[in-house]
N, C-alpha and C. Protein backbone atom coordinates (compact mmCIF):
# COMPACT_ATOMS: atom_id res chain seq x y z
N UNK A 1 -2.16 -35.89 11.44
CA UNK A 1 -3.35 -35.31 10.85
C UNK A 1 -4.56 -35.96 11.49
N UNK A 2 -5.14 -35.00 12.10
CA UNK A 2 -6.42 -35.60 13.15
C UNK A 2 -7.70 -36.40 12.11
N UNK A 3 -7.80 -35.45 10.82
CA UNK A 3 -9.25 -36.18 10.12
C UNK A 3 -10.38 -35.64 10.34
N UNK A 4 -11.25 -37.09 10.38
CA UNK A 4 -13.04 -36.76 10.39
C UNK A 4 -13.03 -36.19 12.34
N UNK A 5 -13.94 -35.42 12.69
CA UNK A 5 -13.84 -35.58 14.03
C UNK A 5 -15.08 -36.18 14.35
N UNK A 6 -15.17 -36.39 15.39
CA UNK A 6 -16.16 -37.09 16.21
C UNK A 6 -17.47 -36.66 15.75
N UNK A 7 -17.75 -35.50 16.04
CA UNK A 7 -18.61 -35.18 15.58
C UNK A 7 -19.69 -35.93 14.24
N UNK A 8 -18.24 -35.55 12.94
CA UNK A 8 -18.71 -36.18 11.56
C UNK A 8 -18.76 -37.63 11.76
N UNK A 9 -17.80 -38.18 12.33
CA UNK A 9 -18.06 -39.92 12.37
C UNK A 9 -19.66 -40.19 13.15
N UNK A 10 -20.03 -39.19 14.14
CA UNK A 10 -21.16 -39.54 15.04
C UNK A 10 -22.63 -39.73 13.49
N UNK A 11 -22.57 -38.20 13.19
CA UNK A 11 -23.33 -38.39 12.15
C UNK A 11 -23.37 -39.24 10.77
N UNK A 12 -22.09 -39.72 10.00
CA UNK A 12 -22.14 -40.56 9.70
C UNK A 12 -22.90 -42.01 9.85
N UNK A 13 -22.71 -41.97 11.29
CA UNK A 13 -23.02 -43.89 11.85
C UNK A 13 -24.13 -43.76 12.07
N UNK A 14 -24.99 -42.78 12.70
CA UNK A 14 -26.06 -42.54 12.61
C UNK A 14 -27.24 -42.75 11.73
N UNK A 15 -26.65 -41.74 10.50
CA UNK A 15 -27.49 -41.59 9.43
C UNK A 15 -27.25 -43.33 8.54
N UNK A 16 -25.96 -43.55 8.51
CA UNK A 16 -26.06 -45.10 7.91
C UNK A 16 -26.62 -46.43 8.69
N UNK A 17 -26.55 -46.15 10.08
CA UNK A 17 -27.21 -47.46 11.21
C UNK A 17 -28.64 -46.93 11.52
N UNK A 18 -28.76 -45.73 11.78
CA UNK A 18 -29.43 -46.00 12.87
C UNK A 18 -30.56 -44.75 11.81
N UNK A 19 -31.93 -44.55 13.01
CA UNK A 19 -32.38 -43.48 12.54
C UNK A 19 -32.66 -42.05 12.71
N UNK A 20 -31.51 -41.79 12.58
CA UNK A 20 -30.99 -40.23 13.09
C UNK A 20 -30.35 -39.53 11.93
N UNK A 21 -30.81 -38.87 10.74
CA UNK A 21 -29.96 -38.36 9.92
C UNK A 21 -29.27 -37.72 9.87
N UNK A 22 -28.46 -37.01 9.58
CA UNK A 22 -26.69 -36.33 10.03
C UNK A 22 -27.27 -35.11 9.28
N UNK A 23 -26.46 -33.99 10.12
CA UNK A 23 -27.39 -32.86 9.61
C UNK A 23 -26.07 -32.23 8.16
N UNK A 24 -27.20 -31.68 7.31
CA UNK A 24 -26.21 -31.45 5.73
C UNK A 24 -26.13 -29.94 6.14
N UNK A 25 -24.41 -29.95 5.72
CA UNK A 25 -23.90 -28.63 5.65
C UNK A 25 -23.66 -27.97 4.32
N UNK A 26 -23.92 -27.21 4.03
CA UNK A 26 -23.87 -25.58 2.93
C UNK A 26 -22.73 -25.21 2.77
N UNK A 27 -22.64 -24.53 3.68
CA UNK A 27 -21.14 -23.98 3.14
C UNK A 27 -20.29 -24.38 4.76
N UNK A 28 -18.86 -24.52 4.69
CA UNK A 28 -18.07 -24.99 5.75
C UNK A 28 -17.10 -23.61 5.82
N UNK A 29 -16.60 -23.83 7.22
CA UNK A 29 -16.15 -22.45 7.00
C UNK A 29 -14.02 -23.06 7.90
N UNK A 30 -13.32 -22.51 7.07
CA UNK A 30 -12.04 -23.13 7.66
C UNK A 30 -11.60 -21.81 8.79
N UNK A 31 -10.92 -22.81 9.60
CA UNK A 31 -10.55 -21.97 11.24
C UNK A 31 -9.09 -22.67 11.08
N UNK A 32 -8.59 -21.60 11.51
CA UNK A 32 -7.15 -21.27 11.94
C UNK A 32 -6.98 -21.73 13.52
N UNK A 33 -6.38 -22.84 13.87
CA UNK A 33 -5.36 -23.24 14.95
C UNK A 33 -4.10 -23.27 15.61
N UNK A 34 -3.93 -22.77 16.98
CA UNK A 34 -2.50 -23.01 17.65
C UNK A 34 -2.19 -24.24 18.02
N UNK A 35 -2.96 -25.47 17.82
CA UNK A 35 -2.31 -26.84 18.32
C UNK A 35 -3.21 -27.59 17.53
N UNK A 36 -3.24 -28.73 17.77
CA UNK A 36 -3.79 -30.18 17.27
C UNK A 36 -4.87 -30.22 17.79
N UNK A 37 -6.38 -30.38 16.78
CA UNK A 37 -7.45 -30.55 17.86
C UNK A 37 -7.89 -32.37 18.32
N UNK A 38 -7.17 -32.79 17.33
CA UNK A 38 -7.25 -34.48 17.52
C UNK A 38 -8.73 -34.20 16.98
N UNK A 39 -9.71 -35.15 17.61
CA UNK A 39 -11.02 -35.55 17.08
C UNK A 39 -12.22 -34.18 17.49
N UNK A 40 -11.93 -33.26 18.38
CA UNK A 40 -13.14 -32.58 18.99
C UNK A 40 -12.17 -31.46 19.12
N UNK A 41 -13.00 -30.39 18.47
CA UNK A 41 -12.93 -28.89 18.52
C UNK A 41 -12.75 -28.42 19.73
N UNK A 42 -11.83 -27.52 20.22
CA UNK A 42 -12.14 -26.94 21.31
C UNK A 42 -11.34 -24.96 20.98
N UNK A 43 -12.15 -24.74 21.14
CA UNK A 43 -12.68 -23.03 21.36
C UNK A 43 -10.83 -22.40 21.83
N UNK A 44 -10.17 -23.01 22.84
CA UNK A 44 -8.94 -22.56 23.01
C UNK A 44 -7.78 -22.35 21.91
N UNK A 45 -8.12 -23.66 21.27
CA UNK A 45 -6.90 -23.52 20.12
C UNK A 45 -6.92 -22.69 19.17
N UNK A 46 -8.45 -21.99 18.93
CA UNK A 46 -9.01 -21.37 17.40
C UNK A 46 -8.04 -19.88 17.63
N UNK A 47 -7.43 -19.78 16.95
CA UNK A 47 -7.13 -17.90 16.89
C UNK A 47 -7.96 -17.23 17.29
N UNK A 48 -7.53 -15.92 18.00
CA UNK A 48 -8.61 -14.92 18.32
C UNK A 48 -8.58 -13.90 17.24
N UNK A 49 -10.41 -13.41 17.53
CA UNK A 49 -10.11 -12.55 16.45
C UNK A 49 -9.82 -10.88 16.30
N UNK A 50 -8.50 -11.27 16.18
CA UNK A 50 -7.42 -9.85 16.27
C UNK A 50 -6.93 -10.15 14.97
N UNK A 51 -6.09 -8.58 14.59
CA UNK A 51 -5.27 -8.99 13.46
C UNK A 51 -6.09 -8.98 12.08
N UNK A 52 -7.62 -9.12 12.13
CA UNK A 52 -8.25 -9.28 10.64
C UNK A 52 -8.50 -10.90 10.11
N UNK A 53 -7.98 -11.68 11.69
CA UNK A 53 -8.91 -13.02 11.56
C UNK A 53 -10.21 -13.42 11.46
N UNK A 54 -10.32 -14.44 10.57
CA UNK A 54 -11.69 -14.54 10.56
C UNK A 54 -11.95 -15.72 9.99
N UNK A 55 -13.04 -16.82 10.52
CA UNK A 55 -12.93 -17.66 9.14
C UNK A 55 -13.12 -17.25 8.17
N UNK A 56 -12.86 -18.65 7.18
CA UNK A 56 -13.26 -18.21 5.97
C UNK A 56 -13.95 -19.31 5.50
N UNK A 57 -15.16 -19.06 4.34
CA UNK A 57 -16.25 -19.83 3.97
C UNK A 57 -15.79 -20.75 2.75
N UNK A 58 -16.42 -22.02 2.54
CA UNK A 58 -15.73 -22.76 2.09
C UNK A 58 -16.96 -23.29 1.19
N UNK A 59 -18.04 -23.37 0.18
CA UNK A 59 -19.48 -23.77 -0.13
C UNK A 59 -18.92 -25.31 -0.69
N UNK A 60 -19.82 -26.00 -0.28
CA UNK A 60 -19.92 -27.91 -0.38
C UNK A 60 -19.71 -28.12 -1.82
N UNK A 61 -18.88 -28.67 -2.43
CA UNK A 61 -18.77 -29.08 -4.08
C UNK A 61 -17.88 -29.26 -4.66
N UNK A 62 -17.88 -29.65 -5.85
CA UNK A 62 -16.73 -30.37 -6.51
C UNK A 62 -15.74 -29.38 -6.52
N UNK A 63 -16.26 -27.75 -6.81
CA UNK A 63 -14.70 -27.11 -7.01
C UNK A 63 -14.32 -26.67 -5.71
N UNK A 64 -14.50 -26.95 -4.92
CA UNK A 64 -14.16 -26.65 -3.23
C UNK A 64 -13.18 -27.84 -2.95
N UNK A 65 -13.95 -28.95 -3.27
CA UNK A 65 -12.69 -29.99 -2.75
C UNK A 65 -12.69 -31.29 -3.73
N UNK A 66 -11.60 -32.00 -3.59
CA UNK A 66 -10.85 -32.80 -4.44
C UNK A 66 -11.93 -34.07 -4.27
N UNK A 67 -11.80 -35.05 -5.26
CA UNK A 67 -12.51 -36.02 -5.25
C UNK A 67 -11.67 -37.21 -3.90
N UNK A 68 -12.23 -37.73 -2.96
CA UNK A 68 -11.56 -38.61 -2.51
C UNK A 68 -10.49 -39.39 -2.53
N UNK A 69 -9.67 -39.54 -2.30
CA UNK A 69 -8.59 -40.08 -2.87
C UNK A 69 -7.29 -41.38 -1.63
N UNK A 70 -7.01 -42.36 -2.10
CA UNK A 70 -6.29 -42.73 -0.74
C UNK A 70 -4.67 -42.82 -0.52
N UNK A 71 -3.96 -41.87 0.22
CA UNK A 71 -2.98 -41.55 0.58
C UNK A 71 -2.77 -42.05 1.41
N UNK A 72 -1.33 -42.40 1.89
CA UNK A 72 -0.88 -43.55 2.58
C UNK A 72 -2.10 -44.44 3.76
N UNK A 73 -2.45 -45.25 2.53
CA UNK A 73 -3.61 -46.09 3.40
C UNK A 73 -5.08 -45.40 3.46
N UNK A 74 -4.96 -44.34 3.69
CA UNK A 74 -6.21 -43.52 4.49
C UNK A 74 -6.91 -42.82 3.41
N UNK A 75 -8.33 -42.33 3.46
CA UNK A 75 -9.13 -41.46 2.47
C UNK A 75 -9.28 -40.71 3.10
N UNK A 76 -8.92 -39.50 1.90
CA UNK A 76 -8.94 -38.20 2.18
C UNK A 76 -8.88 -37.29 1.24
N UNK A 77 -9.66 -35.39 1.09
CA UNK A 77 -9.37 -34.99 0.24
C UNK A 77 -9.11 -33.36 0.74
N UNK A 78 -8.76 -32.98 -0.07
CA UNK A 78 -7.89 -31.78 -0.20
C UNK A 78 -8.93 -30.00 -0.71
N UNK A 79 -8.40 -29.81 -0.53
CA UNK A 79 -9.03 -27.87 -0.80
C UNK A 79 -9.01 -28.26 -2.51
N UNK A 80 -9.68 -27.85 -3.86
CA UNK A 80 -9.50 -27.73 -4.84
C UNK A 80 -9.43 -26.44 -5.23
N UNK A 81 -9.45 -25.26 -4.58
CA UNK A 81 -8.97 -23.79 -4.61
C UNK A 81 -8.61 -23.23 -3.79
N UNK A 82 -8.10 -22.16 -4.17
CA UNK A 82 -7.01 -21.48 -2.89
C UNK A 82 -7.65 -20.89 -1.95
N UNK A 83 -7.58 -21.52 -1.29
CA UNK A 83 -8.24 -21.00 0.60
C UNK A 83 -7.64 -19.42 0.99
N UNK A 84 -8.52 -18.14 0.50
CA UNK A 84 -7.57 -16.90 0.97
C UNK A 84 -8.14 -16.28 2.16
N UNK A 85 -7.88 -16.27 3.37
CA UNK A 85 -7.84 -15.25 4.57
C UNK A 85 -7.91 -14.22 4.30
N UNK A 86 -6.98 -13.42 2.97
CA UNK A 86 -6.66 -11.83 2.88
C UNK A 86 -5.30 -11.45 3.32
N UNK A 87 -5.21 -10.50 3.83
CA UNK A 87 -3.72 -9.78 4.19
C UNK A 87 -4.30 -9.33 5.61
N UNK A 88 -3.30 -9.81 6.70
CA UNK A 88 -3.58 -9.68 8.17
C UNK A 88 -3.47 -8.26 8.26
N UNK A 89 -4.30 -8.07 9.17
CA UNK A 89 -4.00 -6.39 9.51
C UNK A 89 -3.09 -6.38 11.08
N UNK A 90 -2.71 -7.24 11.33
CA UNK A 90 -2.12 -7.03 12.97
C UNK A 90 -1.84 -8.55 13.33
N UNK A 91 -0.67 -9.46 13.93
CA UNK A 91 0.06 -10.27 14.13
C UNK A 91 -1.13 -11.38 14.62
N UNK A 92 -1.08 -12.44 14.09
CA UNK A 92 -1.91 -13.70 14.34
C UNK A 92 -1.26 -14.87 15.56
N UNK A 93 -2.15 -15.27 16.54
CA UNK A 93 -1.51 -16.30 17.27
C UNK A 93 -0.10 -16.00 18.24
N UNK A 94 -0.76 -14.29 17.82
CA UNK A 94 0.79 -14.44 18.74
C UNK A 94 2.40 -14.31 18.07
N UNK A 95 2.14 -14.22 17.22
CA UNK A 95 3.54 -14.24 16.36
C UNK A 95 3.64 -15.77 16.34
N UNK A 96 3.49 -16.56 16.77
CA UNK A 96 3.57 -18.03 16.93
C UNK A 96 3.11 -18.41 15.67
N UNK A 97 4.00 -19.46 14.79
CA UNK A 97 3.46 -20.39 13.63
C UNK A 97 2.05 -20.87 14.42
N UNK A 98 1.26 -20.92 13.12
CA UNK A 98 0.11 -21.33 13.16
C UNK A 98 0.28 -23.17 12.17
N UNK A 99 -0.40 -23.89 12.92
CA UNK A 99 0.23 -24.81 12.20
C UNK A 99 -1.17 -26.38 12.02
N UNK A 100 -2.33 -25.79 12.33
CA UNK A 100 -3.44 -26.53 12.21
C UNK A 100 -4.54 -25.68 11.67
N UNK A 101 -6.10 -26.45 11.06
CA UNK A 101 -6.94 -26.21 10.52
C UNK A 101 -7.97 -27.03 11.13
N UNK A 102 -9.12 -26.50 11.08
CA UNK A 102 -10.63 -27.35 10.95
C UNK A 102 -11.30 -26.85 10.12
N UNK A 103 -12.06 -27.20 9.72
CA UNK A 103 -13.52 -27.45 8.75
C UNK A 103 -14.78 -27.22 9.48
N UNK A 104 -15.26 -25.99 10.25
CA UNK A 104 -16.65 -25.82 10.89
C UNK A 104 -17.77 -25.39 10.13
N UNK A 105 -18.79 -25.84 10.73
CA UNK A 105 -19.91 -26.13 10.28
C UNK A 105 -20.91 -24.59 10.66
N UNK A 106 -19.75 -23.80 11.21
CA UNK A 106 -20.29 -22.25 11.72
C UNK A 106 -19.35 -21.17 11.90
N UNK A 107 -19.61 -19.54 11.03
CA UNK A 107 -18.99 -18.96 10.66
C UNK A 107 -17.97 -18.04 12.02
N UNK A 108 -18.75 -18.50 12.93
CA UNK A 108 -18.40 -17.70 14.28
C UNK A 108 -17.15 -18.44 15.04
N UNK A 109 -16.36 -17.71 15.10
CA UNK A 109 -15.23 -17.93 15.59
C UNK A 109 -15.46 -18.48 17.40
N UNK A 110 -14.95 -19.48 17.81
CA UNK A 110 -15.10 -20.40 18.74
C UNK A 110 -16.79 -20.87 19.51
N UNK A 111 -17.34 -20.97 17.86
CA UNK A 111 -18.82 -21.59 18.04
C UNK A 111 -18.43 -22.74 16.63
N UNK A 112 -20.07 -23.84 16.58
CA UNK A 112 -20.25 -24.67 15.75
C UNK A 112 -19.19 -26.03 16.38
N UNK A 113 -19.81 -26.96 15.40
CA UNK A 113 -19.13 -28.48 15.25
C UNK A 113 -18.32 -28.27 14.51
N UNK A 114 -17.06 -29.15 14.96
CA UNK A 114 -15.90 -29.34 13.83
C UNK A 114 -16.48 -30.01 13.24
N UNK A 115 -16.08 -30.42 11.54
CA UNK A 115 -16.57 -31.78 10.80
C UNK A 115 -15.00 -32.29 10.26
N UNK A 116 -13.84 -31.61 10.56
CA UNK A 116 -12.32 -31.85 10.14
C UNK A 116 -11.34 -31.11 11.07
N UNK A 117 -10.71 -31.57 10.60
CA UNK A 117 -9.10 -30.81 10.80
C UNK A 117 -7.54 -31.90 10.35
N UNK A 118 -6.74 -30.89 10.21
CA UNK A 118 -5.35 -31.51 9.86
C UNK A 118 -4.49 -30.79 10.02
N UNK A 119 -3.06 -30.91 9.61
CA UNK A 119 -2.29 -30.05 9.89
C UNK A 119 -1.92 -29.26 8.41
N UNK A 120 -1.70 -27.95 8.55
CA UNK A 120 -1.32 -27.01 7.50
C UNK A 120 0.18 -27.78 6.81
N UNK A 121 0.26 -27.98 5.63
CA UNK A 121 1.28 -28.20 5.19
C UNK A 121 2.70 -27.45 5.27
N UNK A 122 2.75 -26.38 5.19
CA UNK A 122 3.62 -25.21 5.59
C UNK A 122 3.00 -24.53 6.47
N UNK A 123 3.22 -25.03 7.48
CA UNK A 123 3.14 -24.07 8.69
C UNK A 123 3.74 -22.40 8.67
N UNK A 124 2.94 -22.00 9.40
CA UNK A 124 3.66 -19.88 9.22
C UNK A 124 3.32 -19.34 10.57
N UNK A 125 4.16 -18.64 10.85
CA UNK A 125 3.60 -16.95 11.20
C UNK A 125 2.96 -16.20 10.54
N UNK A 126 2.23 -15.36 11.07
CA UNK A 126 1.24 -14.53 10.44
C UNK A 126 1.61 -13.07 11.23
N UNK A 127 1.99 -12.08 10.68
CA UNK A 127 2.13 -10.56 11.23
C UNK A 127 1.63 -9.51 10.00
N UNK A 128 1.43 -8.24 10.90
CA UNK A 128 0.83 -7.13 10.08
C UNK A 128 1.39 -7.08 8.62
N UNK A 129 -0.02 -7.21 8.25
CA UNK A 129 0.52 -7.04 6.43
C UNK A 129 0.90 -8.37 5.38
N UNK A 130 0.76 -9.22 6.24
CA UNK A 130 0.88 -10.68 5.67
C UNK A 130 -0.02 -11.17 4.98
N UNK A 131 0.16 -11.53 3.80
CA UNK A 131 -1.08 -12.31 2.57
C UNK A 131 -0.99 -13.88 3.14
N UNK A 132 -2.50 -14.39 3.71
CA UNK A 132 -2.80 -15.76 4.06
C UNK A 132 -3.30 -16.02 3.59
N UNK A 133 -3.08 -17.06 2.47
CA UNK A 133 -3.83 -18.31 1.95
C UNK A 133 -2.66 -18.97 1.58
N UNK A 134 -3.87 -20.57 1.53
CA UNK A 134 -3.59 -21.58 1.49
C UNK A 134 -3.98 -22.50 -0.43
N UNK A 135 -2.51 -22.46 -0.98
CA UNK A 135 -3.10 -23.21 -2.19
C UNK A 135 -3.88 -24.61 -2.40
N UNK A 136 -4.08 -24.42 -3.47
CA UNK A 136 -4.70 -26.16 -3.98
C UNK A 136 -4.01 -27.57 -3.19
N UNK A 137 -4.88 -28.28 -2.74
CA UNK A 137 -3.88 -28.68 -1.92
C UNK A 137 -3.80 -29.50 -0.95
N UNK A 138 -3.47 -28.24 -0.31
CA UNK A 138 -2.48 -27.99 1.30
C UNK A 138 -3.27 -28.00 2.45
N UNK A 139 -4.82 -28.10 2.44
CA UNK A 139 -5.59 -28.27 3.11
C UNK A 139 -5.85 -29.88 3.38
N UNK A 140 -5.68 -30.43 3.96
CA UNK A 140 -6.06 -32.08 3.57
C UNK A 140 -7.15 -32.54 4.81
N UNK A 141 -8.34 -33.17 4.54
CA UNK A 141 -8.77 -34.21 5.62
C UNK A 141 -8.75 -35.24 5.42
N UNK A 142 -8.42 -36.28 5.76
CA UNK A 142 -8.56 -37.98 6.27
C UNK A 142 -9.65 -38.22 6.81
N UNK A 143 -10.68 -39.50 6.67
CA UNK A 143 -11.19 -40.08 6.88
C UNK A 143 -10.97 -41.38 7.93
C-alpha cells in the first residue's frame, strides 16, 4: 500500500516548516488503477475512459472518511461510505483485474496531483454491466 504521495508529504512539510501553505482540497475525486503508483501519479496506470469510467467525487469530511487510526504500525484511514462508480457500460482495463486506487485532487481523468493511493482490497474485473463500488472500508490510505 503506497499511502501519502509525494505530492501530500511535499505540502505537508511545507505548510508545517516552511512558508509555503499546502493547497486545501474540497472535494477528492477516487481513480481507478492497472498497477501500483508507489508515491507519484502517473497518467499510464489510470483507466481509460471507456466502458462508463470515470472518477468519482469524494467531498473532505467526517462522513467521507474514517477518523485516523493505526494499523499495523502505520496511520491511516479508510472510505466511511460506499465509494459507487455505477454499473460499467463496456469492459474496464481491459478485462484485466483492476487492483489499485488514488485520491486526486482533479476530476479529469489523467490530470491533477495524487494526494493517495493503495491497493483495492478485493481486487476485480470490471465488464459490461458490472455494479462498481467499493464498501466502507476497503479504500485505505497510510500515512
Amino acid at each position: 500500500m503506497a499511502g501519502m504521495s509525494d505530492f501530500e508529504a511535499d505540502g505537508y512539510l511545507n505548510g508545517r516548516y516552511r512558508s509555503t501553505a499546502p493547497a486545501v482540497v474540497g472535494t477528492a475525486y477516487v481513480a481507478l488503477l492497472s498497477g501500483d503508483p508507489g508515491r507519484s501519479y502517473s497518467a499510464a496506470l489510470e483507466l481509460a475512459a471507456t466502458g462508463g469510467y470515470a472518477r468519482v467525487p469524494i467531498t473532505k469530511g467526517d462522513a467521507a472518511w474514517s477518523a485516523p487510526a493505526t494499523v499495523g504500525g502505520k496511520r491511516q484511514i479508510a472510505n466511511a461510505a460506499l465509494v459507487n462508480f455505477g454499473t460499467a457500460s463496456g469492459t474496464w482495463n481491459g478485462g484485466a483485474v483492476i487492483g489499485f486506487f488514488a485520491i486526486m485532487d482533479s476530476p479529469t481523468i489523467g490530470a491533477g496531483s495524487m494526494l493517495g493511493s493503495g491497493a483495492i482490497q478485493a481486487p476485480k474485473a470490471v465488464g459490461a454491466s458490472d455494479p462498481v463500488s467499493f464498501p466502507v472500508g476497503a479504500l485505505t490510505v497510510r500515512a
